[in-house]
Protein backbone atom coordinates (compact mmCIF):
# COMPACT_ATOMS: atom_id res chain seq x y z
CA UNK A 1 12.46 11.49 92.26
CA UNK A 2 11.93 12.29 88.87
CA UNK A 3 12.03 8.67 87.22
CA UNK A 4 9.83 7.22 89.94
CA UNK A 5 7.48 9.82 88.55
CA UNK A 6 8.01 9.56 85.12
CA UNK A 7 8.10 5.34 86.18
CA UNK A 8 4.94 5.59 87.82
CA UNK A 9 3.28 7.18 84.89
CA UNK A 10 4.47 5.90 81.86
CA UNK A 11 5.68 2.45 83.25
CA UNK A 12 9.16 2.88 81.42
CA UNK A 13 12.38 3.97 81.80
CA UNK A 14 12.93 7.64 81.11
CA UNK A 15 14.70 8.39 78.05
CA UNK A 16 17.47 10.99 80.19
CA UNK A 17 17.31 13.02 83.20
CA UNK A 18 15.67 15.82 81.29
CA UNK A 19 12.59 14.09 79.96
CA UNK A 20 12.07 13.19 83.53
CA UNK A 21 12.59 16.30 84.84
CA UNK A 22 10.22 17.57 82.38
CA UNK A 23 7.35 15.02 82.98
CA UNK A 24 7.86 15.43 86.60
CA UNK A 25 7.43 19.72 86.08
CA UNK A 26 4.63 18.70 83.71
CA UNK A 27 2.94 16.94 86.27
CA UNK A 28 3.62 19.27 89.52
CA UNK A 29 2.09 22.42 87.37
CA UNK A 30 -1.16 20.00 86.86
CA UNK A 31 -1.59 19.11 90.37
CA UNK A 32 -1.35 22.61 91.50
CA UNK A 33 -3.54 24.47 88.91
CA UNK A 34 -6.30 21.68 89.82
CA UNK A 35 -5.84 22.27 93.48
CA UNK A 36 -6.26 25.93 93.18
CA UNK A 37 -9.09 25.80 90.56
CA UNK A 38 -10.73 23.91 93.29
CA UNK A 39 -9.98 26.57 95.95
CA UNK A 40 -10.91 29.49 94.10
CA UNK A 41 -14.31 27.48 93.16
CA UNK A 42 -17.04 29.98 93.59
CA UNK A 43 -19.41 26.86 94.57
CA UNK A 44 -17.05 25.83 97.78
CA UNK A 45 -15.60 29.23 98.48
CA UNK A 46 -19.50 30.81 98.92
CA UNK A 47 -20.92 28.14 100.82
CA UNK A 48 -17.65 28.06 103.21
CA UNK A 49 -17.94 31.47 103.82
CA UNK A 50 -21.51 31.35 104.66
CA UNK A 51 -20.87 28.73 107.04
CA UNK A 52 -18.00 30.73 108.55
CA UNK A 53 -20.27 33.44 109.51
CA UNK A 54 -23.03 31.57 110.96
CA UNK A 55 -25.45 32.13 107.75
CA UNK A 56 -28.80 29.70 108.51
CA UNK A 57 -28.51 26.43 106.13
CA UNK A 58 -31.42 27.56 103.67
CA UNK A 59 -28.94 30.05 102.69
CA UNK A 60 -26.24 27.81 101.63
CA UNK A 61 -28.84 25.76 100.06
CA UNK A 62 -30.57 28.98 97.75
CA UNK A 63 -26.90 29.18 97.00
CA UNK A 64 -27.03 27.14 93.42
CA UNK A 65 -30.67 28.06 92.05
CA UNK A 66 -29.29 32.08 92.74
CA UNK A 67 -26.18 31.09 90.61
CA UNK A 68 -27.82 29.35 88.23
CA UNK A 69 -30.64 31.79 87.95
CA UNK A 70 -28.24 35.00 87.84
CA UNK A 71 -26.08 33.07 84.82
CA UNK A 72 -29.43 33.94 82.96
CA UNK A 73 -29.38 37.59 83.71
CA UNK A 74 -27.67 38.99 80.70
CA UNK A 75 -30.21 36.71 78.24
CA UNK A 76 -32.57 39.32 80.03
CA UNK A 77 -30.68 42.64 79.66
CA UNK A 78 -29.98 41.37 76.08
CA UNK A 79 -33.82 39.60 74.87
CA UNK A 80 -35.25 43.15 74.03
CA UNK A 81 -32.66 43.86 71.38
CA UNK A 82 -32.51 40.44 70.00
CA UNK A 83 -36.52 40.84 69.53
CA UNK A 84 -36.41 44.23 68.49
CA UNK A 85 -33.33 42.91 65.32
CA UNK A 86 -35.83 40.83 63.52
């Protein structure tokens, strides 16, 4: 299973069972960080969850302005004191 991997990728014969093993490890830990980075997304976890409860759709849609909005909350907390330093 390994050297079809390693096969697959690199188009080559692996060097020994080892680099192939390691390519093929390489490659499973990838897969499976990117596939839980994508479940853990805030972006698809909020807007499933509102849709699991039955929110109304102009809630899912205020979704991204809110998040992009509240990403410029601490600029406001923080604008005082920058103006006040000068």
């Amino acid at each position: 299973m390994a050297h079809s991997i390693y096969k697959l990728i690199t188009d080559a014969k692996a060097p020994d069972q080892q680099a192939a093993d390691r390519v093929a490890t390489h490659v499973t830990a990838l897969t499976a960080t990117k596939l839980a980075d994508g479940l853990i997304d805030p972006k698809l976890v909020l807007a499933w969850l509102l849709n699991a409860i039955g929110a109304p759709g102009y809630l899912i849609g205020v979704l991204v302005p809110v998040r992009e909005s509240g990403s410029l909350l601490p600029q406001l907390a923080l604008a005082q004191r920058i103006e006040q330093s000068r």
